[in-house]
Protein backbone atom coordinates (compact mmCIF):
# COMPACT_ATOMS: atom_id res chain seq x y z
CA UNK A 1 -26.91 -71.55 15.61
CA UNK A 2 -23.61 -71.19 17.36
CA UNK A 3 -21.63 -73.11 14.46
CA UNK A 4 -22.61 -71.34 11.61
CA UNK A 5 -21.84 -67.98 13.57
CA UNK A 6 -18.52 -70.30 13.51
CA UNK A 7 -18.42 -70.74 9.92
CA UNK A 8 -19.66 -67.09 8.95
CA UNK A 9 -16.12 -65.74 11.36
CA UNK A 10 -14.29 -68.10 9.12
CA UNK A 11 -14.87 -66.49 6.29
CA UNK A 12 -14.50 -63.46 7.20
CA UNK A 13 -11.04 -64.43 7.99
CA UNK A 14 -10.21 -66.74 5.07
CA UNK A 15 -11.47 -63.64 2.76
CA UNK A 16 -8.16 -61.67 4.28
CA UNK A 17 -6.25 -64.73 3.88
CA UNK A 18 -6.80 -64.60 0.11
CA UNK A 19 -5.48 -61.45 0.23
CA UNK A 20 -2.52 -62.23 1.99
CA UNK A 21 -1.60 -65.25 -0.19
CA UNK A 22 -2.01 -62.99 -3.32
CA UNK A 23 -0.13 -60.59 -2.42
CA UNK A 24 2.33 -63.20 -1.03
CA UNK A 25 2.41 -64.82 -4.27
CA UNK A 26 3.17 -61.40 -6.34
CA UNK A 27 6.82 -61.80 -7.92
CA UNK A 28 6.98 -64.76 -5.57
CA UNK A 29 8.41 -68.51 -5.88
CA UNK A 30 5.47 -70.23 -5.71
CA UNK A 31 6.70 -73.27 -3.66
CA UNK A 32 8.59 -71.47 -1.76
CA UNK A 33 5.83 -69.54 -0.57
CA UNK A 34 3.71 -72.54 0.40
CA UNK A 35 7.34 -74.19 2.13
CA UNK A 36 7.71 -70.54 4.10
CA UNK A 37 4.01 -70.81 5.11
CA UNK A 38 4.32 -74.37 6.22
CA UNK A 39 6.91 -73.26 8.15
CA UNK A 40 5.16 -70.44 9.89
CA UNK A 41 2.69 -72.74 10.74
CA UNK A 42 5.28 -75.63 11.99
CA UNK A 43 6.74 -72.75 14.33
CA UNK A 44 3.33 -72.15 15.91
CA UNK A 45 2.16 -75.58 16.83
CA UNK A 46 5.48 -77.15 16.68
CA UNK A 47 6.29 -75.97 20.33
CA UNK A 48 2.51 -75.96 21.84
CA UNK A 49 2.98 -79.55 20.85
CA UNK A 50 6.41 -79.74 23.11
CA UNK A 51 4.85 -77.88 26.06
CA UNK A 52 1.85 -80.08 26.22
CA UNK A 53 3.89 -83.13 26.29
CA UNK A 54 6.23 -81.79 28.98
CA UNK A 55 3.13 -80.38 30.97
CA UNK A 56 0.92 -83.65 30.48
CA UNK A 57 -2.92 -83.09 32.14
CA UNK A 58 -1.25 -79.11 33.86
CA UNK A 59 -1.66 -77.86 29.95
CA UNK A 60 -3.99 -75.16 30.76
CA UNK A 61 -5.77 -74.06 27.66
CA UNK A 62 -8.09 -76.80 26.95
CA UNK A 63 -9.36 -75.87 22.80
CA UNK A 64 -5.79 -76.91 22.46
CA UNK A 65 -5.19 -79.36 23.88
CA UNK A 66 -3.98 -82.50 21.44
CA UNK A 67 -5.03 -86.08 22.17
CA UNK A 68 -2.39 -88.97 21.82
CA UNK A 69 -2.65 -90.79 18.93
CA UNK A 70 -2.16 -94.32 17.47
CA UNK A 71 -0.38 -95.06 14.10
CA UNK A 72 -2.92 -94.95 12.29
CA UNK A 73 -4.45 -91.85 13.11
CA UNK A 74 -1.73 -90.34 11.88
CA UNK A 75 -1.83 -92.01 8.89
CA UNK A 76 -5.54 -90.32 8.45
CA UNK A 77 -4.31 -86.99 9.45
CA UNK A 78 -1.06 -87.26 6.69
CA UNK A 79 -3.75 -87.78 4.41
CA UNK A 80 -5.59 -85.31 4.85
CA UNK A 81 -2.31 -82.70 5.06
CA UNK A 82 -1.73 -84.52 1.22
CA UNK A 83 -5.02 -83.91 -0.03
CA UNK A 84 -4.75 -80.09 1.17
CA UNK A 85 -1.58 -79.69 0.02
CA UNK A 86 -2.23 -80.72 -3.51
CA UNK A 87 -5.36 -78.39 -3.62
CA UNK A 88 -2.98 -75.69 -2.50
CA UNK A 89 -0.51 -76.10 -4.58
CA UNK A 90 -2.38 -75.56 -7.47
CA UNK A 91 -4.75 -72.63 -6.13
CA UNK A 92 -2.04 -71.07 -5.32
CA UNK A 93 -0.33 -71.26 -8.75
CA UNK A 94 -4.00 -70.13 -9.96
CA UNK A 95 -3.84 -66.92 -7.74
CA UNK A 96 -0.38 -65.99 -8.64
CA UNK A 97 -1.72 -65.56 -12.40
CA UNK A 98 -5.48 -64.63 -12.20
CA UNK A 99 -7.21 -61.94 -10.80
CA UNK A 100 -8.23 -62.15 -7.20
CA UNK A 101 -11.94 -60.62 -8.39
CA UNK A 102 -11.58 -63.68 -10.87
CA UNK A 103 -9.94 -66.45 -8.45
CA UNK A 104 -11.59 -65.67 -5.16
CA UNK A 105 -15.26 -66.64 -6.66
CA UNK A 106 -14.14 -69.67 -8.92
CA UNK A 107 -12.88 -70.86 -5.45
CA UNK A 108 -16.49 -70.10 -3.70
CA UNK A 109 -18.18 -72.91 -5.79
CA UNK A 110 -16.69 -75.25 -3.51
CA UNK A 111 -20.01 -75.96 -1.51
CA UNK A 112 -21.70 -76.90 -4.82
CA UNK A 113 -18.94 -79.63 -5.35
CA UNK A 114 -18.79 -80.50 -1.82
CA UNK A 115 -22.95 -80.85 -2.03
CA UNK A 116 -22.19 -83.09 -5.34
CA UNK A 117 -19.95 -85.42 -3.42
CA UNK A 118 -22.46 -85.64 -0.44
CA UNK A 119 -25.03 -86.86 -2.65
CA UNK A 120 -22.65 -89.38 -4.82
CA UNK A 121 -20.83 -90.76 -1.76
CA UNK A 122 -22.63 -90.00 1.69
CA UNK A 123 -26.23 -90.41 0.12
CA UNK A 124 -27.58 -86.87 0.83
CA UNK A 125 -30.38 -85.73 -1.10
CA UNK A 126 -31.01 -81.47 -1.92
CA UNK A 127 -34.04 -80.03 -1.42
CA UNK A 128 -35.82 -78.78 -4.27
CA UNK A 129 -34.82 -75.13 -2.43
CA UNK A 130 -31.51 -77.03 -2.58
CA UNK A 131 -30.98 -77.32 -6.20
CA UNK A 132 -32.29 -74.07 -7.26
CA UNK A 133 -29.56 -72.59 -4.97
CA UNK A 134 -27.21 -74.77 -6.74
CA UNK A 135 -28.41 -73.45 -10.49
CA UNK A 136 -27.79 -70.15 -9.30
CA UNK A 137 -24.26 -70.89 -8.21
CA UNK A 138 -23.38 -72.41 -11.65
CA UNK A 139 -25.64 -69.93 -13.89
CA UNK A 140 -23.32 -67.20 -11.54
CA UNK A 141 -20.22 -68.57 -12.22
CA UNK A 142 -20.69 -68.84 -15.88
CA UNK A 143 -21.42 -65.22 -15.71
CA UNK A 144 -17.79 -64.72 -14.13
CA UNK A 145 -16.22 -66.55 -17.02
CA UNK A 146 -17.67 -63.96 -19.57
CA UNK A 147 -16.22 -61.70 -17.57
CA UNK A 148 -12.64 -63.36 -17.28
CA UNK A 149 -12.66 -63.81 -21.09
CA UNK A 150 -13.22 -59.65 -21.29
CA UNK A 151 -9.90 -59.33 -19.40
CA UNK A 152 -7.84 -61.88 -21.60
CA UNK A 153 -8.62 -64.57 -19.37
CA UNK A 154 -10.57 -67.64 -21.31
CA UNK A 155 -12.17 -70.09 -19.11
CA UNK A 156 -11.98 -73.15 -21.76
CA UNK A 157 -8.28 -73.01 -22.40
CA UNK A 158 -6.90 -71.05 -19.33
CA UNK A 159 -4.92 -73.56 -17.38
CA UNK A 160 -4.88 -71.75 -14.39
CA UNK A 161 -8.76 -71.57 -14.14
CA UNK A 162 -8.24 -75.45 -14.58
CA UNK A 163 -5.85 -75.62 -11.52
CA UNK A 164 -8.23 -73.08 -9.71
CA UNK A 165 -11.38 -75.33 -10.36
CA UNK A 166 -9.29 -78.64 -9.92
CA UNK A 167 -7.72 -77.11 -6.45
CA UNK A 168 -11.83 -76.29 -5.89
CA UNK A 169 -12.68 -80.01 -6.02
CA UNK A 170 -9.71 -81.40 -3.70
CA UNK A 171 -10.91 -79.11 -1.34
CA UNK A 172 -14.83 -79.89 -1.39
CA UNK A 173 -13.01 -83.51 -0.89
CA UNK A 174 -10.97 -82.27 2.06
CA UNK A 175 -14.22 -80.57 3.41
CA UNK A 176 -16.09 -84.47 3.62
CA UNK A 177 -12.79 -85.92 4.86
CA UNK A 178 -13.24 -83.09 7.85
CA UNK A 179 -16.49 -84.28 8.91
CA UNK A 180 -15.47 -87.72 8.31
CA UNK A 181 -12.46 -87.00 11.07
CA UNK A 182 -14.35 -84.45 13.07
CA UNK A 183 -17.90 -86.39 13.83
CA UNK A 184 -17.01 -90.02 12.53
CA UNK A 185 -13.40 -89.85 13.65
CA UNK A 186 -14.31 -88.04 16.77
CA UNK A 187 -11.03 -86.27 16.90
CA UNK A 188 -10.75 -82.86 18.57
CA UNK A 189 -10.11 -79.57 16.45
CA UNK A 190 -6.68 -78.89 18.03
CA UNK A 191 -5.92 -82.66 17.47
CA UNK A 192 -6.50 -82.34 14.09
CA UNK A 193 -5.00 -79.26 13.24
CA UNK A 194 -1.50 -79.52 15.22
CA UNK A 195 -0.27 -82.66 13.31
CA UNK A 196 -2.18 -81.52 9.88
CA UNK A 197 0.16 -78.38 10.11
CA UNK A 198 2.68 -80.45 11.40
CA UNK A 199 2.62 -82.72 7.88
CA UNK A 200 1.98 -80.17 5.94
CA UNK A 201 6.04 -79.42 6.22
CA UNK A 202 7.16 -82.45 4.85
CA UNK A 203 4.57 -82.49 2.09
CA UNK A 204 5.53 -79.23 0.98
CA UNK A 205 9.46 -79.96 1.02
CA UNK A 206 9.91 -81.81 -2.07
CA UNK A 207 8.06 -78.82 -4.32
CA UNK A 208 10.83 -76.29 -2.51
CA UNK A 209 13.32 -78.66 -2.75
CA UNK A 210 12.89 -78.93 -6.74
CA UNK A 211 12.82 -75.56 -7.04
CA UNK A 212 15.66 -74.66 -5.56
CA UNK A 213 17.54 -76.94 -7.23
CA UNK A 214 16.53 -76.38 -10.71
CA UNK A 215 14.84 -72.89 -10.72
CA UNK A 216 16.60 -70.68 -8.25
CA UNK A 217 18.16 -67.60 -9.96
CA UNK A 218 16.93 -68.64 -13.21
CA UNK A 219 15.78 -66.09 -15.41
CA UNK A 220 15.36 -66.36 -19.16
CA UNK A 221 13.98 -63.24 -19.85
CA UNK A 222 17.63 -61.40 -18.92
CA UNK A 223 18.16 -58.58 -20.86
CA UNK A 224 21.51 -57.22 -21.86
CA UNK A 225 22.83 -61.45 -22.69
CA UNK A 226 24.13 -61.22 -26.41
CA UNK A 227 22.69 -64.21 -28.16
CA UNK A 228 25.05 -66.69 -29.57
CA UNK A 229 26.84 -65.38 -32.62
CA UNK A 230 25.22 -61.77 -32.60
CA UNK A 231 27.25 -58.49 -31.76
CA UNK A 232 25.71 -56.73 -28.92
CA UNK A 233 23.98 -53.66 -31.47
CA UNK A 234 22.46 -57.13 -32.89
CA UNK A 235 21.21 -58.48 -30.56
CA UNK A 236 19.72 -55.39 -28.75
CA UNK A 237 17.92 -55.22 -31.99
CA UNK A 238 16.55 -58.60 -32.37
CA UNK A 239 15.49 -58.23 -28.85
CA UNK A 240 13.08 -55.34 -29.88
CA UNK A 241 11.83 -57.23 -32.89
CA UNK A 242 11.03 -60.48 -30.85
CA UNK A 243 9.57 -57.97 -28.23
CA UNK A 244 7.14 -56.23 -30.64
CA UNK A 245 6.50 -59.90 -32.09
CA UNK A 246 5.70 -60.98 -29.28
CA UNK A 247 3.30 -58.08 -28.10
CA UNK A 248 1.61 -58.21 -31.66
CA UNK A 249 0.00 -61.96 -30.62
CA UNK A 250 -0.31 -62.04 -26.99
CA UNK A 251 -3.58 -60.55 -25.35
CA UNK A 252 -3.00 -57.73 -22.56
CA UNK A 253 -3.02 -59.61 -19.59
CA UNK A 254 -5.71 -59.41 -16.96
CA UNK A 255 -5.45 -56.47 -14.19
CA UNK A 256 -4.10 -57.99 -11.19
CA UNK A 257 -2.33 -61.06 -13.04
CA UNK A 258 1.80 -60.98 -13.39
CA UNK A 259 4.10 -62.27 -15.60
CA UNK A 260 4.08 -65.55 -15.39
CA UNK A 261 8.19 -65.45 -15.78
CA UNK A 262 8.17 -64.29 -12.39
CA UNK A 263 9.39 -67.76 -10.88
CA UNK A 264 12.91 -67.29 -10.09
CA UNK A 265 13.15 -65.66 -6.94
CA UNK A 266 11.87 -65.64 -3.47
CA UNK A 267 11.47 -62.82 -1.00
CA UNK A 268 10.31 -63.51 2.99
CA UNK A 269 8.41 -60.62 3.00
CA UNK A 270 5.43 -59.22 5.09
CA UNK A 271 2.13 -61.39 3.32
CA UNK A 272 4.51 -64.18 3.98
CA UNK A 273 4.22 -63.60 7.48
CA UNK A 274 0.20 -63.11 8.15
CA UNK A 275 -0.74 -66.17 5.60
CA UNK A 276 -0.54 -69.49 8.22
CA UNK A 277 -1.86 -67.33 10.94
CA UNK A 278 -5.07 -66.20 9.47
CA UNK A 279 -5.31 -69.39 8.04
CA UNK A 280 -4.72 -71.74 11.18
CA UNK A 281 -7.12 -69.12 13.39
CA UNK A 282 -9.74 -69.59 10.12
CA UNK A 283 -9.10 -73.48 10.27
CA UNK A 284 -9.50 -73.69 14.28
CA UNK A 285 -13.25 -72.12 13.90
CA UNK A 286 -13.86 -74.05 11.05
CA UNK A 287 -12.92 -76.89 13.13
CA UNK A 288 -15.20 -76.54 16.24
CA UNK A 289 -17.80 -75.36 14.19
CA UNK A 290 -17.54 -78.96 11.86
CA UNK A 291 -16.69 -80.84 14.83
CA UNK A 292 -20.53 -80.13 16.37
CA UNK A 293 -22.56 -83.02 16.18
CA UNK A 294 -25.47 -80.82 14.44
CA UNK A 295 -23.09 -79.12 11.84
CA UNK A 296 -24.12 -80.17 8.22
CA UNK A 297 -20.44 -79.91 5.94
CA UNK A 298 -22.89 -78.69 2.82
CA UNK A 299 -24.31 -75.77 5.22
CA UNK A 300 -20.68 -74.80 6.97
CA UNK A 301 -18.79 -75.17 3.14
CA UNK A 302 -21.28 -72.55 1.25
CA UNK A 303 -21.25 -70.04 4.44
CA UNK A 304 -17.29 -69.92 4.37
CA UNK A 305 -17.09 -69.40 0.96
CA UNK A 306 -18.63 -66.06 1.54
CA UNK A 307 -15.28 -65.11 2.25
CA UNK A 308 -15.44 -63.63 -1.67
CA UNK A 309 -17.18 -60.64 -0.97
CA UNK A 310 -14.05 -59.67 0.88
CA UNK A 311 -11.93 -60.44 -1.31
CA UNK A 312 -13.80 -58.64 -3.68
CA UNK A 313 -13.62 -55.87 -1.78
CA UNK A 314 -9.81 -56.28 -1.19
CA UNK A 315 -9.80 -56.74 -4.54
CA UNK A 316 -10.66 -53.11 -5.53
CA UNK A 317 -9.19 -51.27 -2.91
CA UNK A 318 -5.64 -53.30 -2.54
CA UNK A 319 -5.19 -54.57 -6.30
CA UNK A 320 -7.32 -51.83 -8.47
CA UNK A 321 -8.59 -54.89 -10.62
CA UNK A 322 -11.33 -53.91 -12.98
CA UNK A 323 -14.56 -54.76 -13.91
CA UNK A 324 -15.31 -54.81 -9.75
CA UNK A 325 -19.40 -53.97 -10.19
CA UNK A 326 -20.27 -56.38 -12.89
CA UNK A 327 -18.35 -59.09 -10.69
CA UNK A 328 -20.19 -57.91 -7.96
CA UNK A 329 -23.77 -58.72 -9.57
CA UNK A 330 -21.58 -62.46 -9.86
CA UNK A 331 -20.98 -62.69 -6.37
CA UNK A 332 -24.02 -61.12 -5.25
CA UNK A 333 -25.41 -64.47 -7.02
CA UNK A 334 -23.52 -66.92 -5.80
CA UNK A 335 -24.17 -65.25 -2.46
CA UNK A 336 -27.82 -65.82 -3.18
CA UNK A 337 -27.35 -68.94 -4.34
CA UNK A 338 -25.42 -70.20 -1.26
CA UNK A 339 -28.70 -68.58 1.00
CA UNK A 340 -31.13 -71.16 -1.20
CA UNK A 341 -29.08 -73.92 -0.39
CA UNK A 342 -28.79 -72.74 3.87
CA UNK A 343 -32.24 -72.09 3.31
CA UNK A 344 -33.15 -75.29 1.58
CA UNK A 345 -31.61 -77.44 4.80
């Protein structure tokens, strides 16, 4: 069928986004990151938005064209741009410090927690085909946090596997709230899109805002700063000591993670570029696709989470994270766990 096609070119494209936002995210400011992206975004639509109102019904590309809207649509479509902004946030604190080979498939669970919430709040029912798909996910996933614990990363205690797997709910919520807007709503895809990027920029400003007011330039891990009533010979040394301290108790972190110091600065540089538009052309497929009267959210969320394969891939060749073939007997599970529950429809 012509949307899944849809949804399987999403991926595809949301599996390069990944990579773009990691390696946006690198030695990065995290909210400034998602403020520069927001930005981007802003700058595309902001002035497709402009023409169309100056051009009225002579607009000549009609997938993007935006409808007029009452109050309170967009009071549905803020919503939505705060709901996707929190989930985000937060995955994209989780990517800064975990592995992309770790993150990327965490983040691919999302159809089993978008299938949960279609059975607890729009009364689907699985297939037997359904659930056995779904067992596979989770059995798969469990396998991955083996994994992570092998590279220092500990999937009970790790907070940012918590804001990874808490970022994976708000989105399987975002993905109902989609078809809610998309079929229910009856909104068009570029109508959607253009003012959800459009409020993403105020939702995003008060994160930037705080950090450049309290974190900008800050660095507490500045060497060469004498400590408070120690020569400079004494202090160098009590640097060393507290240095071999503190490498005596702390685990080598995981290949492709950073130092989680790293929060102090911002650079505009090319990742920051390429993240909103992979993301909005991902979005506008995902769109049409979810905005067919025959698309099923549960179907359309586990094929564009195949998107981790790539970033697998990217993973290995772009990042040299490790432990890339047992993951790969992880994803290759999910993978066939996401083809029991396509199956099972």
């Amino acid at each position: 069928m012509e949307w899944m096609l849809m949804a399987l070119v999403s991926a595809g494209l949301l599996g390069v986004y990944d990579l773009a936002k990691k390696l946006a995210a690198r030695d990065n400011a995290v909210p400034m990151v998602l403020f520069a992206t927001a930005c981007v975004a802003t700058a595309i639509w902001g002035p497709l938005l402009v023409i169309q109102h100056l051009a009225g019904d002579a607009f000549p590309i009609e997938f993007l064209k935006v409808e007029p809207l009452t109050w309170t649509d967009h009071g549905k479509l803020l919503a939505k741009s705060v709901l996707v902004g929190a989930s985000w946030t937060l995955a994209l604190f989780a990517l800064k410090h975990l592995p992309l080979s770790i993150a990327a498939p965490i983040r691919s669970t999302s159809p089993v927690w978008t299938i949960a919430i279609a059975i607890g709040v729009l009364g689907e029912r699985p297939t037997w085909m359904q659930w056995v798909g779904i067992a596979i996910v989770i059995a798969s996933f469990w396998r991955f946090s083996t994994l992570g614990k092998s590279e220092g990363i500990r999937f009970t205690t790790d907070r940012w596997v918590g804001c990874m797997l808490l970022a994976t709910l708000l989105g399987a919520l975002s993905s109902i709230y989609d078809k809610y807007l998309l079929q229910s709503g009856g909104y068009s895809p570029a109508t959607v899109q253009a003012w959800f990027t459009i409020y993403m920029l105020p939702v995003m400003t008060p994160l930037a805002l705080h950090w450049w007011i309290h974190q900008r330039g800050r660095d507490d891990s500045t060497p060469g700063v004498p400590a408070e009533g120690l020569s400079p010979v004494d202090n160098v040394e009590k640097e060393s000591q507290n240095e071999n301290w503190a490498r005596s108790i702390e685990p080598e972190p995981a290949r492709g993670t950073i130092d989680a110091r790293s929060t102090s600065k911002f650079e505009f540089h090319a990742a920051v570029w390429c993240i909103s538009p992979l993301l909005l052309a991902a979005d506008m497929v995902y769109f049409t696709a979810m905005a067919n009267p025959d698309a099923m959210v549960s179907v359309i969320s586990t094929l564009r989470r195949c998107s981790v394969v790539i970033a697998l891939v990217l993973g290995a060749s772009r990042l040299g994270e490790l432990n890339l073939r047992r993951k790969a007997i992880c994803v290759a599970g999910i993978l066939f766990g996401a083809a029991m529950i396509l199956l099972g429809n």
